[in-house]
C-alpha atoms as a PDB file:
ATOM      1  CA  UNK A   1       0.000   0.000   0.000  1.00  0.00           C
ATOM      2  CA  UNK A   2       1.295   3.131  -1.234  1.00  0.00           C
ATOM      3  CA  UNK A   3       0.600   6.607   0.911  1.00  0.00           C
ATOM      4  CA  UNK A   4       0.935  10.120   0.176  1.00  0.00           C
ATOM      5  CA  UNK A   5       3.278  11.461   2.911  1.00  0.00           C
ATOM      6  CA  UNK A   6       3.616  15.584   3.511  1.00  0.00           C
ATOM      7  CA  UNK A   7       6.109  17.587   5.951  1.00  0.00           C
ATOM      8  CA  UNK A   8       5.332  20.679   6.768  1.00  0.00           C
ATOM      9  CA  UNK A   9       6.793  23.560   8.726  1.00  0.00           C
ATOM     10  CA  UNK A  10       4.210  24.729  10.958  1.00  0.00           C
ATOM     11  CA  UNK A  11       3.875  28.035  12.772  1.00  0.00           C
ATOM     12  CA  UNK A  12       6.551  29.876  10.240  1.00  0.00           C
ATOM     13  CA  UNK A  13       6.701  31.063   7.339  1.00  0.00           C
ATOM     14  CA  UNK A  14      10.817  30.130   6.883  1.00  0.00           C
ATOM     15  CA  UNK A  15      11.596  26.645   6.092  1.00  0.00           C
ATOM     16  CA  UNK A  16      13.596  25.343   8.702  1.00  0.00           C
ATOM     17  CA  UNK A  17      11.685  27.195  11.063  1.00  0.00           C
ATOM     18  CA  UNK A  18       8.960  26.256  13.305  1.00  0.00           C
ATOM     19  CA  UNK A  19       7.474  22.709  14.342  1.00  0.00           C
ATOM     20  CA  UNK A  20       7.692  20.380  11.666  1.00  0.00           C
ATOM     21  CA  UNK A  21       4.626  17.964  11.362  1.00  0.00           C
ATOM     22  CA  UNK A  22       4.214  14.490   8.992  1.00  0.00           C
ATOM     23  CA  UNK A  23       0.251  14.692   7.383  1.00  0.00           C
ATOM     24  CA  UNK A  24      -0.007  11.232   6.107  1.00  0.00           C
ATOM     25  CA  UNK A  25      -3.090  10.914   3.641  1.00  0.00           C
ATOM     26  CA  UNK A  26      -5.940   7.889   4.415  1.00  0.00           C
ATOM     27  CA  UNK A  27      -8.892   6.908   2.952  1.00  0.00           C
ATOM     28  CA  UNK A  28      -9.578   4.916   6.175  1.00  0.00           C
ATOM     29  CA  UNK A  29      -8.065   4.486   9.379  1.00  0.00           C
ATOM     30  CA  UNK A  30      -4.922   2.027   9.498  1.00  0.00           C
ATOM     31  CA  UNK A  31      -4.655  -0.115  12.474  1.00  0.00           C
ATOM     32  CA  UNK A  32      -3.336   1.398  15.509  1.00  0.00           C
ATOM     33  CA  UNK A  33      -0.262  -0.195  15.981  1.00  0.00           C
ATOM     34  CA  UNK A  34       0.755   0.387  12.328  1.00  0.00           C
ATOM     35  CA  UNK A  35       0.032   4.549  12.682  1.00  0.00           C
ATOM     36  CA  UNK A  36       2.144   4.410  15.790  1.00  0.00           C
ATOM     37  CA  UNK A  37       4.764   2.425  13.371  1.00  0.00           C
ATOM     38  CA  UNK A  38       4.952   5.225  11.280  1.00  0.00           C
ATOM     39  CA  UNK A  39       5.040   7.905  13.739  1.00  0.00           C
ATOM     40  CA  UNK A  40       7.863   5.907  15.035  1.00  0.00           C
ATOM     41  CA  UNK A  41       9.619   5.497  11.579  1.00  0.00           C
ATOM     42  CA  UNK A  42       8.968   9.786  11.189  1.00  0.00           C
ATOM     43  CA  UNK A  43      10.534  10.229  14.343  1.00  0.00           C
ATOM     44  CA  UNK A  44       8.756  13.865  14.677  1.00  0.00           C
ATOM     45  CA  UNK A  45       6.908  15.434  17.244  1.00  0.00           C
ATOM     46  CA  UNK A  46       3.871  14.483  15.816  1.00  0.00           C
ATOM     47  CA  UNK A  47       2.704  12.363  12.485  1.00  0.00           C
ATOM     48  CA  UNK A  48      -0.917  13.637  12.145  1.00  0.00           C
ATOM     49  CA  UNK A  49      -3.229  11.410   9.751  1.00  0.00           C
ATOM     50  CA  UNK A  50      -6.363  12.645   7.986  1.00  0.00           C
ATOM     51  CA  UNK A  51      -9.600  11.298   5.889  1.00  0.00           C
ATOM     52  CA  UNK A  52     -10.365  14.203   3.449  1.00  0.00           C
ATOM     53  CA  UNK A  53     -13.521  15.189   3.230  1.00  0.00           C
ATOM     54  CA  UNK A  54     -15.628  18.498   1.903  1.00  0.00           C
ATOM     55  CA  UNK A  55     -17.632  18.259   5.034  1.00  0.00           C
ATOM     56  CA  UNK A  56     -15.611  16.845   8.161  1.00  0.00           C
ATOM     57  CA  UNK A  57     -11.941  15.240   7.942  1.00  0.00           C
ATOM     58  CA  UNK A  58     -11.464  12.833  10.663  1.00  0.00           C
ATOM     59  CA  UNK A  59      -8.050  13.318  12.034  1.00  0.00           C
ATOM     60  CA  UNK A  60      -5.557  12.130  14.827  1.00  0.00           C
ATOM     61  CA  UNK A  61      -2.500  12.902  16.562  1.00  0.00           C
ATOM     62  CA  UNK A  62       0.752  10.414  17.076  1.00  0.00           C
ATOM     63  CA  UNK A  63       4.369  11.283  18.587  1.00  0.00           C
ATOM     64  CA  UNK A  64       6.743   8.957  18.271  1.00  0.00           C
ATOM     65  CA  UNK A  65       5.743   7.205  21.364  1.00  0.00           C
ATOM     66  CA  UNK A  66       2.052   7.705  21.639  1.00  0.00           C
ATOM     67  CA  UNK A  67      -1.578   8.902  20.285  1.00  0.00           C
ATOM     68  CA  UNK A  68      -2.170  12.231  21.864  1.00  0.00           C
ATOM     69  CA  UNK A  69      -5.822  13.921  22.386  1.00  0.00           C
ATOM     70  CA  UNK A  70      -4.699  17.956  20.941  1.00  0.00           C
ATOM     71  CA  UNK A  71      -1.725  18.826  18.672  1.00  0.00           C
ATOM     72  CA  UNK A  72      -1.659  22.245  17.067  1.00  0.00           C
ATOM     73  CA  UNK A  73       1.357  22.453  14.442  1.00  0.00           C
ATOM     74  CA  UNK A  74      -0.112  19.419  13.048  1.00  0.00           C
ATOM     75  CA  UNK A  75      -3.305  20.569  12.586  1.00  0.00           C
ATOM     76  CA  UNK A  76      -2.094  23.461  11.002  1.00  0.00           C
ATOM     77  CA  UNK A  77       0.057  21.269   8.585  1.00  0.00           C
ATOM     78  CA  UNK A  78      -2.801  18.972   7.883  1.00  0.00           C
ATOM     79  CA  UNK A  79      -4.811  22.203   6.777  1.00  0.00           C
ATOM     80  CA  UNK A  80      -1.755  23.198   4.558  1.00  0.00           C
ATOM     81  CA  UNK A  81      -1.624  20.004   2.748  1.00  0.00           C
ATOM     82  CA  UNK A  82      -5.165  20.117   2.223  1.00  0.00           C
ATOM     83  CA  UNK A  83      -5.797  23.674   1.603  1.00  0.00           C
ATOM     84  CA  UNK A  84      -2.722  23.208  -1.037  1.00  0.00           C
ATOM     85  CA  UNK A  85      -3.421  19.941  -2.496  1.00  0.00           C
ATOM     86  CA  UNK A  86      -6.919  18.526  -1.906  1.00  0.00           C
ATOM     87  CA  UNK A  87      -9.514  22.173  -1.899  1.00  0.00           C
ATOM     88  CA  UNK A  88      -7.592  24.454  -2.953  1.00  0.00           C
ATOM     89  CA  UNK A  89     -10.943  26.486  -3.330  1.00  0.00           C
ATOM     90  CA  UNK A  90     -12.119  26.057   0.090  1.00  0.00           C
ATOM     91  CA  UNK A  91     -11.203  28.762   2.746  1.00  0.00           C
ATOM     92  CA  UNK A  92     -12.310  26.512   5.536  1.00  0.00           C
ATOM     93  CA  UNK A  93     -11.827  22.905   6.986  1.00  0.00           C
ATOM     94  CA  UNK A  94     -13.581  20.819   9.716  1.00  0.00           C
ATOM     95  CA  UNK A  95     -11.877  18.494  11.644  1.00  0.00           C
ATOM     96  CA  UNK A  96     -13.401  15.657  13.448  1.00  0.00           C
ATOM     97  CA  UNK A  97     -11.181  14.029  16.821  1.00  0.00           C
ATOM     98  CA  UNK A  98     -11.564  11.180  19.287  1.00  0.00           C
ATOM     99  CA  UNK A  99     -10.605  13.619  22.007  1.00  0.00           C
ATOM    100  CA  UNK A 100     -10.785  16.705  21.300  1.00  0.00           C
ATOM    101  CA  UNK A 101     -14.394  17.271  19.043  1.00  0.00           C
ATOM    102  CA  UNK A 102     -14.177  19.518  15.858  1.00  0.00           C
ATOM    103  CA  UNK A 103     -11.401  21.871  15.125  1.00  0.00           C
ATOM    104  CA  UNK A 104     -12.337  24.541  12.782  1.00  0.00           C
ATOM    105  CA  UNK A 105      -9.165  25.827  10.573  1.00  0.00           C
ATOM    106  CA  UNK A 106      -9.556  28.778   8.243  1.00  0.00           C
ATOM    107  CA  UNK A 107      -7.685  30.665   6.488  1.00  0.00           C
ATOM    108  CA  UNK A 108      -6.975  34.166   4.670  1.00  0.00           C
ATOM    109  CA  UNK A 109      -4.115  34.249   1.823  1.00  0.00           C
ATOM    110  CA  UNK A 110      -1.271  32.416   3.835  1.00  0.00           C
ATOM    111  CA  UNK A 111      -2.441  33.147   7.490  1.00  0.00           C
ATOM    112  CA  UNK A 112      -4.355  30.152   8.971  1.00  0.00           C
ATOM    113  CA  UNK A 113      -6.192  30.421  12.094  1.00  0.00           C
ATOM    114  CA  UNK A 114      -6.850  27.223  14.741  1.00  0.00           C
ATOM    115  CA  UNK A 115      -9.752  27.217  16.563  1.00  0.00           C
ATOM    116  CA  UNK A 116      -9.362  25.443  19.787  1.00  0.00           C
ATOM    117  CA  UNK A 117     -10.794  24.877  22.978  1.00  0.00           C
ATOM    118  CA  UNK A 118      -9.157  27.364  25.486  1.00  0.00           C
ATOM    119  CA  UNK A 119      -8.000  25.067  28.573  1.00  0.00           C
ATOM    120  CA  UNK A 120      -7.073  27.115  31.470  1.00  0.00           C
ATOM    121  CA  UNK A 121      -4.946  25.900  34.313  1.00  0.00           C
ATOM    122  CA  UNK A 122      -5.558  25.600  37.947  1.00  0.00           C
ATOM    123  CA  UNK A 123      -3.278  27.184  40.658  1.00  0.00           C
ATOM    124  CA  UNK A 124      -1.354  24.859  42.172  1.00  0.00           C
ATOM    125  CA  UNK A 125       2.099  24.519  44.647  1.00  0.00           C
ATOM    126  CA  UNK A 126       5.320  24.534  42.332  1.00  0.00           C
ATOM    127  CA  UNK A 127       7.220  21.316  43.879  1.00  0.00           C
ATOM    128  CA  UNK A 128      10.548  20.750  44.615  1.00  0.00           C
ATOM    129  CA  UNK A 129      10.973  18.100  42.115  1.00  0.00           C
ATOM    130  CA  UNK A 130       9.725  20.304  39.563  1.00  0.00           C
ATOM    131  CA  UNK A 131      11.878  23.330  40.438  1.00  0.00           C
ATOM    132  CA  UNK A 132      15.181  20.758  40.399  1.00  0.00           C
ATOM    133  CA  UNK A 133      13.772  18.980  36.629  1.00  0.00           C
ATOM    134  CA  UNK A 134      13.642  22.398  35.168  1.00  0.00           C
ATOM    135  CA  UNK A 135      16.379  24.225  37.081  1.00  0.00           C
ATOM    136  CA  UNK A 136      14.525  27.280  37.901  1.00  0.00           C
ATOM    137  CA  UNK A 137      12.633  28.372  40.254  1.00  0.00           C
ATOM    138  CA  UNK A 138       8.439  29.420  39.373  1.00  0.00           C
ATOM    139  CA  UNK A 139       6.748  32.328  40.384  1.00  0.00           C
ATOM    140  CA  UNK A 140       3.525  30.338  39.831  1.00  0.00           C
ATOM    141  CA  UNK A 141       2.326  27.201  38.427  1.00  0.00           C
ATOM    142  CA  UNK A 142      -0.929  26.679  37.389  1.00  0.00           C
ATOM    143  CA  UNK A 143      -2.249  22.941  35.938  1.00  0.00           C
ATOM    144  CA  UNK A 144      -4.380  21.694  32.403  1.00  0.00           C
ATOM    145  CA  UNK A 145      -3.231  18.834  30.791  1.00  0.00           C
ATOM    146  CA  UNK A 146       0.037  20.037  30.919  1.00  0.00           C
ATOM    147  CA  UNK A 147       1.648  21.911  33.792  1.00  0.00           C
ATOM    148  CA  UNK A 148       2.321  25.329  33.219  1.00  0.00           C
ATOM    149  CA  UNK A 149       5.224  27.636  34.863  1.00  0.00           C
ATOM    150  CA  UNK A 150       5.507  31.326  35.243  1.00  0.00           C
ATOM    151  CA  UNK A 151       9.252  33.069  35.272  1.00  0.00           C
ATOM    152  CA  UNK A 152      10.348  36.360  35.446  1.00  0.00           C
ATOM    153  CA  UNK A 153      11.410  37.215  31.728  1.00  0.00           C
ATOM    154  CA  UNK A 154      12.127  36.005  28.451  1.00  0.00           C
ATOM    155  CA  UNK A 155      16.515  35.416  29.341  1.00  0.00           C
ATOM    156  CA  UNK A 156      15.263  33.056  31.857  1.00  0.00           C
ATOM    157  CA  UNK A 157      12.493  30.940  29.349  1.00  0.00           C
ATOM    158  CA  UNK A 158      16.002  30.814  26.961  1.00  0.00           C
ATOM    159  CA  UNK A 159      18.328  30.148  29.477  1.00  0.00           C
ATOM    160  CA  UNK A 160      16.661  26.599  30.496  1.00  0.00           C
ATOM    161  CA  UNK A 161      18.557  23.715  30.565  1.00  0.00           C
ATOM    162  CA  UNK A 162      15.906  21.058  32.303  1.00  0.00           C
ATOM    163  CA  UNK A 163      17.377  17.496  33.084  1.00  0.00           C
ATOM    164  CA  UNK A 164      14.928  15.143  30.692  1.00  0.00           C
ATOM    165  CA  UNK A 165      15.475  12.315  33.011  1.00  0.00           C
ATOM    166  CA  UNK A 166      14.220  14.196  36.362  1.00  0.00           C
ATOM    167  CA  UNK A 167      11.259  15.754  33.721  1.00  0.00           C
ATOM    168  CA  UNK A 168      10.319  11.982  32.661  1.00  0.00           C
ATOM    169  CA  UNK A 169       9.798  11.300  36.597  1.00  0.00           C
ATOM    170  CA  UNK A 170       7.284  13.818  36.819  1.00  0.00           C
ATOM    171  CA  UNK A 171       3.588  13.388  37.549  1.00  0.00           C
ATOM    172  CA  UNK A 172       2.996  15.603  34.522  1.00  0.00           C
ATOM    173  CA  UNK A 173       2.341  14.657  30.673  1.00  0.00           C
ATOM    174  CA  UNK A 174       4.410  18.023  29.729  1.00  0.00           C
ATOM    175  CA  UNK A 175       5.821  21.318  31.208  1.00  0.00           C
ATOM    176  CA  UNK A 176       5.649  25.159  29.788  1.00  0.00           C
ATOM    177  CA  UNK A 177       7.482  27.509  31.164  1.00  0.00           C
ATOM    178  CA  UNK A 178       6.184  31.005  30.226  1.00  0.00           C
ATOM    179  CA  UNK A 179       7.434  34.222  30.800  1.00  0.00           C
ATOM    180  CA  UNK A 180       6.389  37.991  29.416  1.00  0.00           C
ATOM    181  CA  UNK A 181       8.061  38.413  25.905  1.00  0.00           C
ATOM    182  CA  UNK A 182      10.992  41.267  25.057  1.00  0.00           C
ATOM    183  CA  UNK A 183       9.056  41.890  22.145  1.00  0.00           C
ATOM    184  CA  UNK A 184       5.974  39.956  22.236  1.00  0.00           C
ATOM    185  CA  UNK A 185       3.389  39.729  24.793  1.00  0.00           C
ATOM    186  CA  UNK A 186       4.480  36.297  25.981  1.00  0.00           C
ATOM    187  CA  UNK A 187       7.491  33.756  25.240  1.00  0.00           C
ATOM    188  CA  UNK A 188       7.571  29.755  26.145  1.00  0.00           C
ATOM    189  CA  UNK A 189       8.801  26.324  25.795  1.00  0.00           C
ATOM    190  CA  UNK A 190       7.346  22.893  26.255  1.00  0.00           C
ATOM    191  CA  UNK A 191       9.075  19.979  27.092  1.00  0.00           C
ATOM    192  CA  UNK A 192       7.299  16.501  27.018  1.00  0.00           C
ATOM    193  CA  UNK A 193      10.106  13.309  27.002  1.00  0.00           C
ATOM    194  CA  UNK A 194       7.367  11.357  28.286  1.00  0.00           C
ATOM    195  CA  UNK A 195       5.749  11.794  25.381  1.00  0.00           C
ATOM    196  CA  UNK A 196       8.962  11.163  23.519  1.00  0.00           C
ATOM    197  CA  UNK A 197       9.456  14.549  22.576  1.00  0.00           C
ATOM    198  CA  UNK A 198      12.104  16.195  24.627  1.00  0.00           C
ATOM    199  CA  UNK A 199      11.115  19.969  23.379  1.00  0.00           C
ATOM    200  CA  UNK A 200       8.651  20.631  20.978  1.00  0.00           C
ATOM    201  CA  UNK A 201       9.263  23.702  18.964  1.00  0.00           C
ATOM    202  CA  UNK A 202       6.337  24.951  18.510  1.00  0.00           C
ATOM    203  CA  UNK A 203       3.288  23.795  20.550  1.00  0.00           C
ATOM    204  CA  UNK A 204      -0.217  24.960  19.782  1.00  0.00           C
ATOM    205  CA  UNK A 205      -2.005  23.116  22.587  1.00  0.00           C
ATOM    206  CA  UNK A 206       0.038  24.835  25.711  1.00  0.00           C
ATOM    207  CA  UNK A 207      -1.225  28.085  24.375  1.00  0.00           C
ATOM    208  CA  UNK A 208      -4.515  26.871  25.229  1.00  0.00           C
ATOM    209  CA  UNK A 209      -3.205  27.103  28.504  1.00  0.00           C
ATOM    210  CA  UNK A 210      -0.772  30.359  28.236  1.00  0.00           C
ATOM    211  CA  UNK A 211      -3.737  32.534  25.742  1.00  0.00           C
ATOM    212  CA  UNK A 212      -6.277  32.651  28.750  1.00  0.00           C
ATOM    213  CA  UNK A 213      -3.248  33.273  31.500  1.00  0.00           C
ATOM    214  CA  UNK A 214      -1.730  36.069  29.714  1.00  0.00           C
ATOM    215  CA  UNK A 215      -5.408  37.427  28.128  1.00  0.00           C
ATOM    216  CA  UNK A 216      -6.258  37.697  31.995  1.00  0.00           C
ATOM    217  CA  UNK A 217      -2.848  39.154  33.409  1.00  0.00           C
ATOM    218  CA  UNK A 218      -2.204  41.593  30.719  1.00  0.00           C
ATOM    219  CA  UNK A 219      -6.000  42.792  30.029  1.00  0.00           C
ATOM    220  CA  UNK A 220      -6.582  42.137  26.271  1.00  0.00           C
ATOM    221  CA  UNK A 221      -7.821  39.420  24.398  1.00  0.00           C
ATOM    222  CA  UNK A 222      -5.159  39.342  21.522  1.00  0.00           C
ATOM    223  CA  UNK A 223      -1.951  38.484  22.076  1.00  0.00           C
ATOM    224  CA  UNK A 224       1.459  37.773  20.378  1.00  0.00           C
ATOM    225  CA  UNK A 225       3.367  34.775  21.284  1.00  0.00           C
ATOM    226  CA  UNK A 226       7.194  33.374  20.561  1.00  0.00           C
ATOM    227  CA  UNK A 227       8.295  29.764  21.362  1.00  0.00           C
ATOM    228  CA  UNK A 228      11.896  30.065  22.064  1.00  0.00           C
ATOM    229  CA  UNK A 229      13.005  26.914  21.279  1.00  0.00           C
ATOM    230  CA  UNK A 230      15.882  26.539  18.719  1.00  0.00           C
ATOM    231  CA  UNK A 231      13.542  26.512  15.838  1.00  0.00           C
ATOM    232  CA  UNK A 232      11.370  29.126  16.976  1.00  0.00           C
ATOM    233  CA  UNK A 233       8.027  29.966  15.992  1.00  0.00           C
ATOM    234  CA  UNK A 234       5.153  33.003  15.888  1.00  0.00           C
ATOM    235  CA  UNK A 235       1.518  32.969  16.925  1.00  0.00           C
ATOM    236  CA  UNK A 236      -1.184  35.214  17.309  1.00  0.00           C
ATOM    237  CA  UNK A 237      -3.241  34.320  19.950  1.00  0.00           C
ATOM    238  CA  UNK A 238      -7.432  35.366  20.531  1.00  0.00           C
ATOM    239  CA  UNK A 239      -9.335  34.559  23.449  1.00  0.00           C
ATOM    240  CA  UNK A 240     -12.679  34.306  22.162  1.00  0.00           C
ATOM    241  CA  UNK A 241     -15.088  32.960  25.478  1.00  0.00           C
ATOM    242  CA  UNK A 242     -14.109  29.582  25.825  1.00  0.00           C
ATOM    243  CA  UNK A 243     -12.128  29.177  22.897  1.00  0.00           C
ATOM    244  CA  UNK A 244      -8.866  30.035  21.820  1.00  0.00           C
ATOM    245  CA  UNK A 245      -7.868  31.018  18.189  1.00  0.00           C
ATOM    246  CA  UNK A 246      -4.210  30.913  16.991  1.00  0.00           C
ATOM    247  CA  UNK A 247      -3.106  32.548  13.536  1.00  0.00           C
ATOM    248  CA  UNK A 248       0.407  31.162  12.041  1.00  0.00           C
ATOM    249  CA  UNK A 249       1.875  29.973   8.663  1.00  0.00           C
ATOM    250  CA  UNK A 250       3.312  26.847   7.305  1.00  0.00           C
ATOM    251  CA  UNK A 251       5.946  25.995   4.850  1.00  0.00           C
ATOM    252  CA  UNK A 252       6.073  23.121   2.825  1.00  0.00           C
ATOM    253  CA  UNK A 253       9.802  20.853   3.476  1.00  0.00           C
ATOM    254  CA  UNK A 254       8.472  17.873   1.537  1.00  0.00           C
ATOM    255  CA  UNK A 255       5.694  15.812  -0.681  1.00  0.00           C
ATOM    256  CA  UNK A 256       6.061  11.801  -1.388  1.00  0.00           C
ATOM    257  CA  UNK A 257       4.832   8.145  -0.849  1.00  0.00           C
ATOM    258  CA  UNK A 258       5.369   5.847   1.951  1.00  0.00           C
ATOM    259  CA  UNK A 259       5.026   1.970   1.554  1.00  0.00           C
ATOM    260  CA  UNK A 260       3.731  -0.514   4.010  1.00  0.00           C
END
């Protein structure tokens, strides 16, 4: 079986930049174990794969380790490939997920625009274990799916070094760490080795978590965000009631087949 196989560049709009995603093509689901095969074999953050459709495009989420129930830069990707390849006359795609319901994805010339469900964290202690794994020392720490940490500035979010093996220990599926930006309103970076992703560059989902933070600490509903990790990559962030809209760009690395 022969399978159309995309990479894309999400949340850029240099190649080379950003988080890049594999959009595998389907016109059903594969078994499990063989999507988490190719994931594997990709060795990305995440392998997303997709049913076309005009109406809704089931779609799902795999890192190299494991299915996961929200990915962002793969969304994103999965609406470039299809925006690009499949409807190129459509301005706007429905997704359909196990875990997560519908994702809208629209876009205007070369700006796409998630919308996802905004998933704000609760207040809770920042831990020894987690101030050691990360080698700084929170202001706050508030908890979603992911746990998310508040520093003083942008040097510090860059300065990180975290010890993946004390990270991996942790009660936690991944960890932000957040800060105000130099020249955005917010910087981060998310680290998830449990996941088998030590840092993801670019991670839509945690700014579920950081939009309504920062919307609520800084008094405005749209923001501009920077993931510092060595890639780097740009959002624009709206809180919009209980959901959260993020604008980017994607650039296309590859197109071919994979065979199994």
């Amino acid at each position: 079986m022969k399978l159309p196989l995309y990479q894309v560049d999400a949340f850029t709009s240099r190649l080379f930049g950003g988080n890049p995603a594999a959009v595998v093509l389907l016109d059903e689901w594969l078994p499990e174990t063989t999507m988490a095969a190719i994931a594997a074999e990709n060795n990305l953050a995440e392998t997303a794969y997709v049913i076309p459709r005009t109406d809704v495009s089931p779609l799902r989420w795999f890192t190299p380790t494991l299915e996961i129930d929200l990915c962002g830069h793969a969304t994103l990707a999965t609406a470039d490939v299809l925006f690009r390849h499949t409807f190129p006359s459509l301005d706007r795609l429905t997704f359909s997920t196990q875990r997560s319901g519908n994702l809208i994805v629209t876009r205007n010339g070369d700006l796409l625009t998630l919308d996802f469900p905004s998933r704000p964290g609760a207040r809770v202690e920042v831990t020894d274990a987690v101030t050691k794994a990360l080698g700084v020392c929170a202001k706050e720490a508030y908890r979603a799916r992911d746990l998310m940490l508040v520093v003083g500035s942008a040097a510090d979010v860059r300065a990180l070094e975290p010890d993946m093996r004390l990270m991996s220990a942790l009660d936690d599926f991944a960890v932000m760490v957040t800060a105000p930006g130099d020249d955005t309103d917010f910087v981060s970076r998310f680290f998830a080795p449990k996941a088998g992703v030590d840092e993801d560059p670019v991670t839509g989902s945690a700014h579920c978590t950081m939009t309504p933070y920062w919307a609520k600490r800084l008094g405005k509903t749209t923001l501009t965000a920077k993931q510092l990790s060595p890639r780097g990559g740009d959002l624009t962030c709206e809180l919009r009631g209980d959901r959260v809209l993020m604008s980017g760009r994607a650039v296309e690395y590859l197109r071919g087949e994979i065979v199994v």
